[in-house]
N, C-alpha and C. Protein backbone atom coordinates (compact mmCIF):
# COMPACT_ATOMS: atom_id res chain seq x y z
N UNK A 1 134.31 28.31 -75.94
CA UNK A 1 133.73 27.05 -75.49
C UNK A 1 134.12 26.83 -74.04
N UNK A 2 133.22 26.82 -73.27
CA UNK A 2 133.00 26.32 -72.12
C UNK A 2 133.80 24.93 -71.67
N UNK A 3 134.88 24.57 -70.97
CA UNK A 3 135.12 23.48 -70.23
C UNK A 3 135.12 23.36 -68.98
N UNK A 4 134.20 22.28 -68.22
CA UNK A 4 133.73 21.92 -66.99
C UNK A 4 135.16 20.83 -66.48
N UNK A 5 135.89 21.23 -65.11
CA UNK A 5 136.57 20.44 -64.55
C UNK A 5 135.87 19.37 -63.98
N UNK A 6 135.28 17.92 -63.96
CA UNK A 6 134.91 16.55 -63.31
C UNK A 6 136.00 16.03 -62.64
N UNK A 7 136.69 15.94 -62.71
CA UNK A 7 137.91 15.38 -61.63
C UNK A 7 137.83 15.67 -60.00
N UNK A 8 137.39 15.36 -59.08
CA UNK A 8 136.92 15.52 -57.78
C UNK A 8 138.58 16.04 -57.13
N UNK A 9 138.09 17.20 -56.71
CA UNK A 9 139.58 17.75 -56.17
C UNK A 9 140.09 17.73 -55.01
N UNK A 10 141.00 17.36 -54.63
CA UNK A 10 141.70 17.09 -52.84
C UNK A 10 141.64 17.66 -52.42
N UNK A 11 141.64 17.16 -51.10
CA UNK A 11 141.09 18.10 -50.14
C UNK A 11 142.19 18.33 -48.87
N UNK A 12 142.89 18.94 -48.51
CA UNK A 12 144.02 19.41 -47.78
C UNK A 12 144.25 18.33 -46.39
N UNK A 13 144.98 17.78 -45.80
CA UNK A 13 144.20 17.47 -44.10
C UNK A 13 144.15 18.85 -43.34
N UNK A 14 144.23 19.82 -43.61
CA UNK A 14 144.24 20.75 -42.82
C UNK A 14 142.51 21.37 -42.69
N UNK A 15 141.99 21.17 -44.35
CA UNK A 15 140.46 21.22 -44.53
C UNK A 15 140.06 20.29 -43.78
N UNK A 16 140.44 19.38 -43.81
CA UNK A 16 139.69 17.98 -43.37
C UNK A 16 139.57 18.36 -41.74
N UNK A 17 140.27 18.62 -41.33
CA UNK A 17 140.12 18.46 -40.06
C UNK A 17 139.51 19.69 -39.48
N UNK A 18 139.74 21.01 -40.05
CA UNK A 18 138.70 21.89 -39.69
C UNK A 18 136.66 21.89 -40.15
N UNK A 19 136.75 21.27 -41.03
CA UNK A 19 135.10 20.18 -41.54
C UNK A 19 135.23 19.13 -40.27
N UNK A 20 136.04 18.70 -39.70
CA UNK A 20 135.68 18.02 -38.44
C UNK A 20 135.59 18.52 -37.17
N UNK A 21 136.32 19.02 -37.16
CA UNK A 21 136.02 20.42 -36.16
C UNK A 21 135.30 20.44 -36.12
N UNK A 22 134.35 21.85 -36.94
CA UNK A 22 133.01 21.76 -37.15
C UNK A 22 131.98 21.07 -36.81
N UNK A 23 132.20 20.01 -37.17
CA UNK A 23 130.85 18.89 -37.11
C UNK A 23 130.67 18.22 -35.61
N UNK A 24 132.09 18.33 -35.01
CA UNK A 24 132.22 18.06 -33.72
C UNK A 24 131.51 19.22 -32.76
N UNK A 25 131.75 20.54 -32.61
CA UNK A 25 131.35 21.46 -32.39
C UNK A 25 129.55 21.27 -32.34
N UNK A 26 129.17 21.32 -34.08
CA UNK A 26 127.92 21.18 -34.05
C UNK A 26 126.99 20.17 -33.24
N UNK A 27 127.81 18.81 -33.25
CA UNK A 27 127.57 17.73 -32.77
C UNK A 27 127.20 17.79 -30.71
N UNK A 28 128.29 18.66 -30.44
CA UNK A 28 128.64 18.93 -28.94
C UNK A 28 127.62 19.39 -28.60
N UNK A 29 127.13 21.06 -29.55
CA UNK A 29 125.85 21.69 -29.24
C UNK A 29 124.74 21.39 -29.18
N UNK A 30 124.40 20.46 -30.11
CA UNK A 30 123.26 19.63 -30.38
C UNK A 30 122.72 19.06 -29.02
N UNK A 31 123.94 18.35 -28.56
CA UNK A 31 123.56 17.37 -27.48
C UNK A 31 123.71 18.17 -25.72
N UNK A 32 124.16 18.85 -25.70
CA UNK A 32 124.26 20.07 -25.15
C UNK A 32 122.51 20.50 -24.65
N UNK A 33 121.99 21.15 -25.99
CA UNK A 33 120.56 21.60 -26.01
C UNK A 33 119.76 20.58 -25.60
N UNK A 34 120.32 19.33 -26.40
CA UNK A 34 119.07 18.28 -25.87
C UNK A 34 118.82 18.00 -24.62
N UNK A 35 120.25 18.05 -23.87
CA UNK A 35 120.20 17.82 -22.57
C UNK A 35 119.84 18.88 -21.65
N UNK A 36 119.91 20.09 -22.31
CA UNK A 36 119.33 20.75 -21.04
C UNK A 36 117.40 20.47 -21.19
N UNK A 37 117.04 20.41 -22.21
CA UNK A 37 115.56 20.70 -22.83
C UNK A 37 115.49 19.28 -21.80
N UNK A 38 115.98 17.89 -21.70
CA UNK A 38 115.44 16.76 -20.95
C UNK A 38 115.49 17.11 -19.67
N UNK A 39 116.52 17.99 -19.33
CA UNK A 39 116.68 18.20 -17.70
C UNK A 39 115.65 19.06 -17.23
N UNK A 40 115.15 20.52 -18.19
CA UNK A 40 114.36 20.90 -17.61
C UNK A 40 112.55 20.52 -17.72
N UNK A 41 112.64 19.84 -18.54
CA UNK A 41 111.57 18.95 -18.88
C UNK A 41 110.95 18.03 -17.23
N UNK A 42 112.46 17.49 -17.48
CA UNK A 42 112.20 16.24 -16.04
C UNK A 42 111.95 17.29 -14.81
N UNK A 43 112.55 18.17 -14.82
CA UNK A 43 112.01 19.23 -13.29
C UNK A 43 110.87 19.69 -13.17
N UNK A 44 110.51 20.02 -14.08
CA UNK A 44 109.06 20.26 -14.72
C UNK A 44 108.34 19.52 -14.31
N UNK A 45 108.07 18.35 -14.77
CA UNK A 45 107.43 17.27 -14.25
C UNK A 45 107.56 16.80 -13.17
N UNK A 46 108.38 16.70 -12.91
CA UNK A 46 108.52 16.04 -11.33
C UNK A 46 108.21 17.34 -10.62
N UNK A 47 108.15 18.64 -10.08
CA UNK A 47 107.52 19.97 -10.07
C UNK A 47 106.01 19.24 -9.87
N UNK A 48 105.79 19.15 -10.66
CA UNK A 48 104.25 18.86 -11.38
C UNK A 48 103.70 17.95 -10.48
N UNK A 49 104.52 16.60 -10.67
CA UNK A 49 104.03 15.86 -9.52
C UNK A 49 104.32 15.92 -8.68
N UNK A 50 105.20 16.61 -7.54
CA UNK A 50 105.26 16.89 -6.26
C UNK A 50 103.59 17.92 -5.93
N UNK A 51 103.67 18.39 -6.59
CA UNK A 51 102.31 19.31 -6.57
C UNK A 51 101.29 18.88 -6.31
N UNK A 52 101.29 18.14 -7.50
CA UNK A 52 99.65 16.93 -7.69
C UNK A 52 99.65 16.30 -6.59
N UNK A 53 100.83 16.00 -5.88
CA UNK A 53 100.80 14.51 -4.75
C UNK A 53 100.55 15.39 -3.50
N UNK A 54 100.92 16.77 -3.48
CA UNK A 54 100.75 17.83 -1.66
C UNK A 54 98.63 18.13 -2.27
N UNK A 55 98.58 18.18 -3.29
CA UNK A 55 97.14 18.59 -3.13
C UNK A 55 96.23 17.25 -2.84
N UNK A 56 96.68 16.08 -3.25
CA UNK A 56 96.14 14.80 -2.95
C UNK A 56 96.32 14.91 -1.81
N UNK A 57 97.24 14.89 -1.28
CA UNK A 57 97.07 14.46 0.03
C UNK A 57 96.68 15.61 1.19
N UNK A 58 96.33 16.57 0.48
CA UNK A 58 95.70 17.99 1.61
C UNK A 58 93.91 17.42 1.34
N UNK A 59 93.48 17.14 0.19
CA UNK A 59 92.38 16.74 -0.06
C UNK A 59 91.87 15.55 1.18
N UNK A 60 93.22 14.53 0.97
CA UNK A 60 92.29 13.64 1.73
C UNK A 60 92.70 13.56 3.23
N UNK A 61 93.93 14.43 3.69
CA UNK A 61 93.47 15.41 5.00
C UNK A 61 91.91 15.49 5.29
N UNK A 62 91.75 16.35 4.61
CA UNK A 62 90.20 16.88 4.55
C UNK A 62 89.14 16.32 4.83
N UNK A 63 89.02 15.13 3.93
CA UNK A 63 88.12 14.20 3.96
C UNK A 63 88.21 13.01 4.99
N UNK A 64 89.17 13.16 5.65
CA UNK A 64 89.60 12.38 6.97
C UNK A 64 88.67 13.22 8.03
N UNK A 65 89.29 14.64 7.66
CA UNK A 65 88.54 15.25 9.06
C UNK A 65 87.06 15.16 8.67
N UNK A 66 86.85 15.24 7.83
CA UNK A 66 84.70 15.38 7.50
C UNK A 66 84.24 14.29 7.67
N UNK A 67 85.00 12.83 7.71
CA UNK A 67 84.27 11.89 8.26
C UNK A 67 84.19 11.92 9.51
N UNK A 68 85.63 12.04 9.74
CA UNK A 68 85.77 12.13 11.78
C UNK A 68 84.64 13.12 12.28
N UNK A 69 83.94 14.14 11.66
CA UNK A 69 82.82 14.50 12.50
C UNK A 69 81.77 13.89 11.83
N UNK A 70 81.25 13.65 10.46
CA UNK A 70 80.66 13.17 10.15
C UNK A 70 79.98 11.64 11.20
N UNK A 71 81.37 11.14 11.50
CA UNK A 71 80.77 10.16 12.70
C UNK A 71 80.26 10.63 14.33
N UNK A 72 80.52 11.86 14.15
CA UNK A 72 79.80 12.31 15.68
C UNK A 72 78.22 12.00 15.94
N UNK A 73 77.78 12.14 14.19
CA UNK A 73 76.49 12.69 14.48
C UNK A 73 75.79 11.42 14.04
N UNK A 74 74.58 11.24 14.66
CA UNK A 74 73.25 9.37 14.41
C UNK A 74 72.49 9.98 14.07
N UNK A 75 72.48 9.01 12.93
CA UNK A 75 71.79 9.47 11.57
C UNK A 75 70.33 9.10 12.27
N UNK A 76 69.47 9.60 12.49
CA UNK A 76 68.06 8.95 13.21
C UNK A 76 66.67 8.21 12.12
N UNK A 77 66.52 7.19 12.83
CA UNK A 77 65.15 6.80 11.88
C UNK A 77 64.12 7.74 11.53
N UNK A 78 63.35 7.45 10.54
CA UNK A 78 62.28 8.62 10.47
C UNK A 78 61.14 8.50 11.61
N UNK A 79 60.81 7.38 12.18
CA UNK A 79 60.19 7.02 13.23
C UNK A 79 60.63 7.99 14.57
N UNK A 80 61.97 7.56 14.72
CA UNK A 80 62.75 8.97 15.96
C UNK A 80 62.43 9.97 15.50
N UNK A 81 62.67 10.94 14.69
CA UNK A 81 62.41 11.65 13.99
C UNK A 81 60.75 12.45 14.20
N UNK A 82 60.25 11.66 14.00
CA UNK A 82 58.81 11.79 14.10
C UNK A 82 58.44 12.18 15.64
N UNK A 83 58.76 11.62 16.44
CA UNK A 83 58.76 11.53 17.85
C UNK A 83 59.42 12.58 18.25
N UNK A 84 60.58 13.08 18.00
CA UNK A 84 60.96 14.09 18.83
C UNK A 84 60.65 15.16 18.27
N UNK A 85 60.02 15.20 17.36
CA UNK A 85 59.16 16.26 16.63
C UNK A 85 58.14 16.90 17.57
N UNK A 86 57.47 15.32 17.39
CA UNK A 86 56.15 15.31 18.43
C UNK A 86 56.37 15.93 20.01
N UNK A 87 57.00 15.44 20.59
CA UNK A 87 58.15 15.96 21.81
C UNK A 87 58.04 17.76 22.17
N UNK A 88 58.73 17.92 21.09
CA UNK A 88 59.44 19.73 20.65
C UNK A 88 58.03 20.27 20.77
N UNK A 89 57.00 20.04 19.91
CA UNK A 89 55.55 20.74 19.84
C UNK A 89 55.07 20.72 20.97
N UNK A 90 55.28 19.28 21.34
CA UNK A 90 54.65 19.48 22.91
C UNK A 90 54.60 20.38 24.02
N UNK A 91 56.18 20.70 24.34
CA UNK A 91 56.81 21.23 25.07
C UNK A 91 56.48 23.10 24.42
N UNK A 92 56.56 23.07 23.39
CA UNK A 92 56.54 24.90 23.11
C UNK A 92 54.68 24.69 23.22
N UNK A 93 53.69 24.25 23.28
CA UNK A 93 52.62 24.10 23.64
C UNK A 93 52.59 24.47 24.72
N UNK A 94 52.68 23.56 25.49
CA UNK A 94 52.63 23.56 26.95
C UNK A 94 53.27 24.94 27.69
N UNK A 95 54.53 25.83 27.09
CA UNK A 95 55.03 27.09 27.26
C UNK A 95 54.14 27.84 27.05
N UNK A 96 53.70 28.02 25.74
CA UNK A 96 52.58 28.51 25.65
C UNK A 96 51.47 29.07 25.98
N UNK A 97 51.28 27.45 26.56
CA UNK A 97 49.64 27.83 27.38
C UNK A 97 50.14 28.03 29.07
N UNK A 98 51.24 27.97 29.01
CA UNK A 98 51.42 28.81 30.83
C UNK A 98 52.11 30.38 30.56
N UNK A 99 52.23 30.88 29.42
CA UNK A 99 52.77 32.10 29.73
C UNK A 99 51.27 32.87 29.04
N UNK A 100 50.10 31.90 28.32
CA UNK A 100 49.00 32.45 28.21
C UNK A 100 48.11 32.58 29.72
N UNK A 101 48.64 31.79 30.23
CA UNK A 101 47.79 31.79 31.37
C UNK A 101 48.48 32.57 32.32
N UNK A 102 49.17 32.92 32.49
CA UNK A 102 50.29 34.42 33.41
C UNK A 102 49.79 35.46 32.58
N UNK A 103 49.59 35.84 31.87
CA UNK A 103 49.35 37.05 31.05
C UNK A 103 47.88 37.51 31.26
N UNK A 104 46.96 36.25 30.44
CA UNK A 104 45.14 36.55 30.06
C UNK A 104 44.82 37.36 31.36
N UNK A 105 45.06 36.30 32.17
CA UNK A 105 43.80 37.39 33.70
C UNK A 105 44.42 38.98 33.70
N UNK A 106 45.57 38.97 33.22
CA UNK A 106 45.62 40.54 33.32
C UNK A 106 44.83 41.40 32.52
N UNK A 107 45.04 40.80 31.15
CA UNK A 107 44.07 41.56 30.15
C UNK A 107 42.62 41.42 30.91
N UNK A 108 42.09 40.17 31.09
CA UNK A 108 41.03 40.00 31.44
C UNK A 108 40.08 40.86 32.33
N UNK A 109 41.42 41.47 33.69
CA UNK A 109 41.22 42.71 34.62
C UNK A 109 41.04 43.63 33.89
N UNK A 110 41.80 44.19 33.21
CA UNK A 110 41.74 45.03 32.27
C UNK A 110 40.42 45.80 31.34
N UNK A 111 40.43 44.43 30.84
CA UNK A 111 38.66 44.54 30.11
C UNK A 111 37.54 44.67 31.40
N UNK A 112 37.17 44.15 32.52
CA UNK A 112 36.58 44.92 33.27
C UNK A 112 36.74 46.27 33.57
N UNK A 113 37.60 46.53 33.97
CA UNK A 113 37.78 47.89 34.05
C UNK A 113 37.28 48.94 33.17
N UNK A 114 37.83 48.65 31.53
CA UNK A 114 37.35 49.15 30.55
C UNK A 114 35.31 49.14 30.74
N UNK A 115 34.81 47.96 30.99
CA UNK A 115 34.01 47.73 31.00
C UNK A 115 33.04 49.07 31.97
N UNK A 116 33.65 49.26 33.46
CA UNK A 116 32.64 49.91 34.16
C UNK A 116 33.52 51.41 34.19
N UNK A 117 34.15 51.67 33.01
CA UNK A 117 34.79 53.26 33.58
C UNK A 117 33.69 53.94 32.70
N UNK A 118 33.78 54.88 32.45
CA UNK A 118 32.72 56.21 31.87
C UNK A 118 33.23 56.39 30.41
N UNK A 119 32.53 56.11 29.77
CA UNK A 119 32.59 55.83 27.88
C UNK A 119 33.40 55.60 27.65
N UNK A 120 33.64 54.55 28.53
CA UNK A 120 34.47 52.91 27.60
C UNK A 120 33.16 51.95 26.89
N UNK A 121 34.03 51.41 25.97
CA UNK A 121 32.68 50.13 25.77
C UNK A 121 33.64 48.95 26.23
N UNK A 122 33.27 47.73 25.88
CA UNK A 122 34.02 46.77 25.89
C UNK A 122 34.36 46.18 24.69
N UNK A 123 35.37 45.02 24.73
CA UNK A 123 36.28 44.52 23.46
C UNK A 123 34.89 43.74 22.98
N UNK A 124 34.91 44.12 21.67
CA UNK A 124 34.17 43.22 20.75
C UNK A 124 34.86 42.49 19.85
N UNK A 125 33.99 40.88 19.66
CA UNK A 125 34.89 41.07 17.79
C UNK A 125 33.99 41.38 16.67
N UNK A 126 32.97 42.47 17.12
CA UNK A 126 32.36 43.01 16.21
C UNK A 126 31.15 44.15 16.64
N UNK A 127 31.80 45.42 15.36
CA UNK A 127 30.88 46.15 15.68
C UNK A 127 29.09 46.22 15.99
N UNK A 128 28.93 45.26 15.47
CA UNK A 128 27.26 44.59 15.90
C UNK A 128 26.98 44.25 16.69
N UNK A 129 27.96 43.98 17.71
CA UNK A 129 28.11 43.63 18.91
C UNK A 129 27.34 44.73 19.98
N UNK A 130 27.75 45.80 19.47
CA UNK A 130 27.84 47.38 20.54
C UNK A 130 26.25 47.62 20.21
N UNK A 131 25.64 47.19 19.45
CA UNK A 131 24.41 47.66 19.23
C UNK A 131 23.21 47.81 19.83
N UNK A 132 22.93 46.65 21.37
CA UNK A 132 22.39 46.75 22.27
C UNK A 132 22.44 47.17 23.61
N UNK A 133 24.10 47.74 23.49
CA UNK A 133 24.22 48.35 24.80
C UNK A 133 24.21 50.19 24.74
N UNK A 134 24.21 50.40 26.17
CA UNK A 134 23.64 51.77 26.25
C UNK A 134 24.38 52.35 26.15
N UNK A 135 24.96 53.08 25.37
CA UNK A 135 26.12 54.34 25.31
C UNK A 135 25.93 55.14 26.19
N UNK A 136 25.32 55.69 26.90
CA UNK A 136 24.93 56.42 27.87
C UNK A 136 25.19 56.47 29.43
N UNK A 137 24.99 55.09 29.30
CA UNK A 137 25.10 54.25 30.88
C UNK A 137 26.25 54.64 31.57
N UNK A 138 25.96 55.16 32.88
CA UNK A 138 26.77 55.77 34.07
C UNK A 138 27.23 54.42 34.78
N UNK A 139 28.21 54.11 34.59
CA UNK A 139 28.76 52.71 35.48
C UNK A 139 29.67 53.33 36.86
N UNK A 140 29.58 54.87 36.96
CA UNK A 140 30.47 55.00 38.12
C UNK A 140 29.80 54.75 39.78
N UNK A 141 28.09 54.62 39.54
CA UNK A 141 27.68 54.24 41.21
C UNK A 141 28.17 52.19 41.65
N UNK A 142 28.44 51.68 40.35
CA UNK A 142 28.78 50.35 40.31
C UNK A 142 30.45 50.13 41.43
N UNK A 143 30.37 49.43 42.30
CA UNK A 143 31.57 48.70 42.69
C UNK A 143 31.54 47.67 43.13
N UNK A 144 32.39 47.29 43.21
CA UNK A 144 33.01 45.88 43.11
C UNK A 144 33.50 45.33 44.64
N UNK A 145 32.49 44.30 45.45
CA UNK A 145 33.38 44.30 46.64
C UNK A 145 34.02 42.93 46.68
N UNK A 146 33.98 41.92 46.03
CA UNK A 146 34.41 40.42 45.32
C UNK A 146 34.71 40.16 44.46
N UNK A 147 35.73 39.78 43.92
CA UNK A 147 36.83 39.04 42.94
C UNK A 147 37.13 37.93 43.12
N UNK A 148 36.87 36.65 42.50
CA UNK A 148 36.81 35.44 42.55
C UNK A 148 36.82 34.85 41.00
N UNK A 149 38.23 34.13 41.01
CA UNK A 149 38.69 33.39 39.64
C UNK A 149 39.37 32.00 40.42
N UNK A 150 38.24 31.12 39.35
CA UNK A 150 38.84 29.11 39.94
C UNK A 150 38.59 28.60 38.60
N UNK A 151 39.53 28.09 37.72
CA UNK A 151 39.52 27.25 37.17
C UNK A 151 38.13 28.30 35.89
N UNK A 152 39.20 29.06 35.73
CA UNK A 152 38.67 30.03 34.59
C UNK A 152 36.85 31.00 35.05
N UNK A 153 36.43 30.28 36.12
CA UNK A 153 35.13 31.00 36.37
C UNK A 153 35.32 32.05 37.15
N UNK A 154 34.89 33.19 36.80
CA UNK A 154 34.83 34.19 37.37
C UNK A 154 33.31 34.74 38.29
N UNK A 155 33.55 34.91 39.75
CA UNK A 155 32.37 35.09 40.66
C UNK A 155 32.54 36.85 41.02
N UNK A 156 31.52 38.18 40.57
CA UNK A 156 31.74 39.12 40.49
C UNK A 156 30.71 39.32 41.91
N UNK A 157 31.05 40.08 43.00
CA UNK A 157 30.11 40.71 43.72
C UNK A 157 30.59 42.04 44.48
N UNK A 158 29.29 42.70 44.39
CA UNK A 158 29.02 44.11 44.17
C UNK A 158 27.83 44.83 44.51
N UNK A 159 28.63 46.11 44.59
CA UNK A 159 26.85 46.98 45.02
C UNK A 159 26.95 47.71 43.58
N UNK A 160 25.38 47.97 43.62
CA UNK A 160 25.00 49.05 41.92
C UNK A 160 23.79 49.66 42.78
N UNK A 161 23.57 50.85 41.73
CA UNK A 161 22.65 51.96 41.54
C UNK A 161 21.31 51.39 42.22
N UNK A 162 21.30 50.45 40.72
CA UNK A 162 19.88 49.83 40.27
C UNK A 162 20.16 48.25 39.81
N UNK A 163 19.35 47.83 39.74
CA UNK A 163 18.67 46.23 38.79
C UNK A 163 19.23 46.83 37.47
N UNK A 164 18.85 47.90 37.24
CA UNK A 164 19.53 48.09 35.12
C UNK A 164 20.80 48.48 35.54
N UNK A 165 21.50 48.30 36.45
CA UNK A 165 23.04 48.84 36.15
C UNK A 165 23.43 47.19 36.45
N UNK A 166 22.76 46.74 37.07
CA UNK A 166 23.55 45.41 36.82
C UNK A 166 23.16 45.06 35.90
N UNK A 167 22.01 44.74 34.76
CA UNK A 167 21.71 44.00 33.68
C UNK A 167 22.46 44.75 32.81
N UNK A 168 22.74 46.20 33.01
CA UNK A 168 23.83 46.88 31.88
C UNK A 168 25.32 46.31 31.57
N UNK A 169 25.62 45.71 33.23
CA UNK A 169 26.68 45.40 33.45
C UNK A 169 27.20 44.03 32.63
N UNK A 170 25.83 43.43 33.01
CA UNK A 170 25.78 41.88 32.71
C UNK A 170 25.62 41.50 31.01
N UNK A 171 25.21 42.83 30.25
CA UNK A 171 24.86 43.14 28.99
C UNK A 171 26.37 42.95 28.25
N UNK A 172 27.21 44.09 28.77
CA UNK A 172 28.29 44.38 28.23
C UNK A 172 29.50 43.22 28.46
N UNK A 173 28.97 42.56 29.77
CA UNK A 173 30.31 41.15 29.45
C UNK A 173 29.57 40.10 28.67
N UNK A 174 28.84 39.89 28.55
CA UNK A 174 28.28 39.25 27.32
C UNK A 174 29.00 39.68 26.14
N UNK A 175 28.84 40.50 25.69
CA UNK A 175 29.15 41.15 24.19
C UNK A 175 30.75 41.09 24.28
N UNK A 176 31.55 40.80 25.53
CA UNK A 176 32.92 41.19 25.41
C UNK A 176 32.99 39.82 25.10
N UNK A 177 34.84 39.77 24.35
CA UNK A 177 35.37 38.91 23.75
C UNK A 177 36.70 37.80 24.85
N UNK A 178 35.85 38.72 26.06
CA UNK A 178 36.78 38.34 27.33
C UNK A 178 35.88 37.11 27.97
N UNK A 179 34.53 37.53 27.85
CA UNK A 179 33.85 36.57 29.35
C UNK A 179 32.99 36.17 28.29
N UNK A 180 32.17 34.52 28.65
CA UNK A 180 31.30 33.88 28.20
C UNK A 180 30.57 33.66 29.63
N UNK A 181 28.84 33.55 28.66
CA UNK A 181 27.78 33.32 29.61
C UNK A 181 27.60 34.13 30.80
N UNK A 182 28.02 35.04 31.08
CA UNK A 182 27.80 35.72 32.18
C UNK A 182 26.02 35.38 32.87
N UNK A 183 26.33 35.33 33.88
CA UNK A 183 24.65 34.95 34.81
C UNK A 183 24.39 35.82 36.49
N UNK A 184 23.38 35.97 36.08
CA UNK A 184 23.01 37.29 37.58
C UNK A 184 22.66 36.22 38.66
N UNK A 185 23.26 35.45 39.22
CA UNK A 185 23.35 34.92 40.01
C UNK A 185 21.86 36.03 41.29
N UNK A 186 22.04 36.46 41.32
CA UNK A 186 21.59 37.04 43.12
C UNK A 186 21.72 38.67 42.35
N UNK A 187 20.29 39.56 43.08
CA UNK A 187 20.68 40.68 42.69
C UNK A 187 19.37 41.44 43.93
N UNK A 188 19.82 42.00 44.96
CA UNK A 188 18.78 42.04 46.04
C UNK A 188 19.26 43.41 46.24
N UNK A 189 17.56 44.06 46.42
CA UNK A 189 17.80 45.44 47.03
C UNK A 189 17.96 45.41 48.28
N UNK A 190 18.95 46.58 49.02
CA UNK A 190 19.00 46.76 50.27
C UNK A 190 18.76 48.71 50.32
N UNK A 191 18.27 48.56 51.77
CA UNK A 191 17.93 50.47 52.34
C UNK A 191 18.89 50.60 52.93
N UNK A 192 19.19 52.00 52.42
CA UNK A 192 20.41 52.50 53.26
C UNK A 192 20.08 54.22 53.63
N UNK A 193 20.90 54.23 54.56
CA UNK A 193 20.43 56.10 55.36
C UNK A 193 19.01 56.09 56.02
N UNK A 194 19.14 55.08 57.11
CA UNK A 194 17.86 55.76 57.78
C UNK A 194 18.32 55.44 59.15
N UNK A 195 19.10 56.00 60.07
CA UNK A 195 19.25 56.36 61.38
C UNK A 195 18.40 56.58 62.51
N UNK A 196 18.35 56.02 63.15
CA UNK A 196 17.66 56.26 64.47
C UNK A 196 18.05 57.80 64.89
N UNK A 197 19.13 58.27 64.98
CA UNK A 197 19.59 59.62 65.68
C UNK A 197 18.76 60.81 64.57
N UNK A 198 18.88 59.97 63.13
CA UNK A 198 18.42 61.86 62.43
C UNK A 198 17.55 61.10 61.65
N UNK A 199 16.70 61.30 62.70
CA UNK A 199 14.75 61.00 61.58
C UNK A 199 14.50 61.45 60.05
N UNK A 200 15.64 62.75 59.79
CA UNK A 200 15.20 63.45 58.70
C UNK A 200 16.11 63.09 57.59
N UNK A 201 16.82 61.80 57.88
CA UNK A 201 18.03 61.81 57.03
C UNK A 201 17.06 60.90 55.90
N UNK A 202 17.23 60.98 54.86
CA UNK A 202 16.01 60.38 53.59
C UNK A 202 16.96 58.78 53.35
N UNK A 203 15.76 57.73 53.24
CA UNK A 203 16.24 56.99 52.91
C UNK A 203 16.93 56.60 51.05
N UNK A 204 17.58 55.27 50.91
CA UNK A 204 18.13 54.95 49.81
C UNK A 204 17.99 54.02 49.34
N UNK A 205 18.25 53.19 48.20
CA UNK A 205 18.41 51.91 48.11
C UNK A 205 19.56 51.65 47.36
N UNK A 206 19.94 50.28 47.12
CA UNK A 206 20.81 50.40 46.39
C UNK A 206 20.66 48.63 46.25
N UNK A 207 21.80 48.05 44.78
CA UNK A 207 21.43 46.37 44.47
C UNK A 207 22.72 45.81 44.74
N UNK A 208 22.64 45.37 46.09
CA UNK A 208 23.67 43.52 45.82
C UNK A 208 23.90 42.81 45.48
N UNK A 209 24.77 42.79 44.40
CA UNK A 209 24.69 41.65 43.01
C UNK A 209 26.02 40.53 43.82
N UNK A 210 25.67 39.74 42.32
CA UNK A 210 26.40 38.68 42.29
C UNK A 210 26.34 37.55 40.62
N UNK A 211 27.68 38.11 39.96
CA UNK A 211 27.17 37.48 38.98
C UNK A 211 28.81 36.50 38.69
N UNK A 212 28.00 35.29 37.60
CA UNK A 212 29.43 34.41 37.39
C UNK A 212 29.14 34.65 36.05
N UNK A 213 30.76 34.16 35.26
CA UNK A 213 30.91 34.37 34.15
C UNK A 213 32.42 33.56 34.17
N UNK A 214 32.55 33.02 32.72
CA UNK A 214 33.44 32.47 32.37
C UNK A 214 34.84 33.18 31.80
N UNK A 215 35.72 32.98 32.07
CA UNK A 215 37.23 34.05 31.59
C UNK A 215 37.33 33.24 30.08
N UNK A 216 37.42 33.89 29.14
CA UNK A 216 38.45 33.50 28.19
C UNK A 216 39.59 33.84 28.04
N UNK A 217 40.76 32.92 27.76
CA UNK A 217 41.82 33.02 27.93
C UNK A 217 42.69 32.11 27.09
């Protein structure tokens, strides 16, 4: 048969005080841990917000300087706006039409030339254009002793062959994309080669033109 001791048994002071020990110990560590876990907690955070507070205030650095230029610049009505628009076009217009007008008469020379050399035709803006002139036509007895440009009109005068080398002539600036209206102003035969000293020298003729025509440009 089984007997259970119930009588609660003493306890030494020598136990006693090593169970306090103990608990003191445990007690020490406890608070120990807690305190470092709050200390590094609080560095942490305060870490944290030193951080948060250098990027705030680099931010609004920033936004200090983007207004400070932001105010350089006037904001303009749409009315201003409109106007110096108008202004700008003007001005690259006006460039424009003076570096068109330094340039064209050159082309313009140009296309004559083309015009009386030996199977050239002239500038068309279309092959239907070429259809009434003479492919054939000798423009080399044609020259030129006047050049005259005022206010876009061009005054051509010259000796030719014949009457059809000037209407050939007068044919082909028509059809060019250079001259408008061309007109035979004056076109008069004159004799040439007949000398008093050599009876036998054969006479000639030849046509003194004069025609106007408009430059495009």
């Amino acid at each position: 048969m089984l007997r259970i001791n119930l009588i609660p048994q003493k306890i030494s002071p020598k136990e006693a005080r090593g169970q306090q020990a103990l608990f003191l110990i445990l007690l020490a560590w406890l608070a120990t841990g807690g305190g470092l876990f709050y200390h590094y907690k609080f560095v942490l955070d305060t870490s944290s917000i030193a951080k948060n507070r250098g990027i705030i205030q680099e931010n609004n650095r920033k936004i200090a300087e983007l207004q400070a230029q932001l105010s350089q610049f006037k904001v303009l009505p749409e009315a201003e706006k409109q106007k110096l628009q108008a202004e700008y076009l003007k001005r690259v217009n006006t460039v424009g039409r003076i570096e068109k007008v330094r340039s064209n008469p050159v082309f313009v020379l140009l296309e004559l030339a083309r015009i009386v050399s030996v199977g050239q035709l002239p500038t068309v803006t279309g092959p239907e254009n070429r259809t009434d002139l003479d492919t054939n036509w000798d423009p080399s007895p044609i020259f030129f002793t006047t050049l005259n440009e005022k206010d876009r009109f061009l005054t051509l005068e010259g000796v030719a062959r014949s009457h059809y080398d000037v209407s050939e002539l007068a044919r082909r600036m028509r059809v060019s994309a250079y001259f408008r209206n061309p007109e035979i102003l004056e076109a008069k035969v004159m004799t040439t080669g007949q000398n008093n000293q050599k009876k036998d020298t054969p006479e000639s003729t030849m046509v003194t033109f004069k025609i106007k025509a408009v430059m495009v440009y």
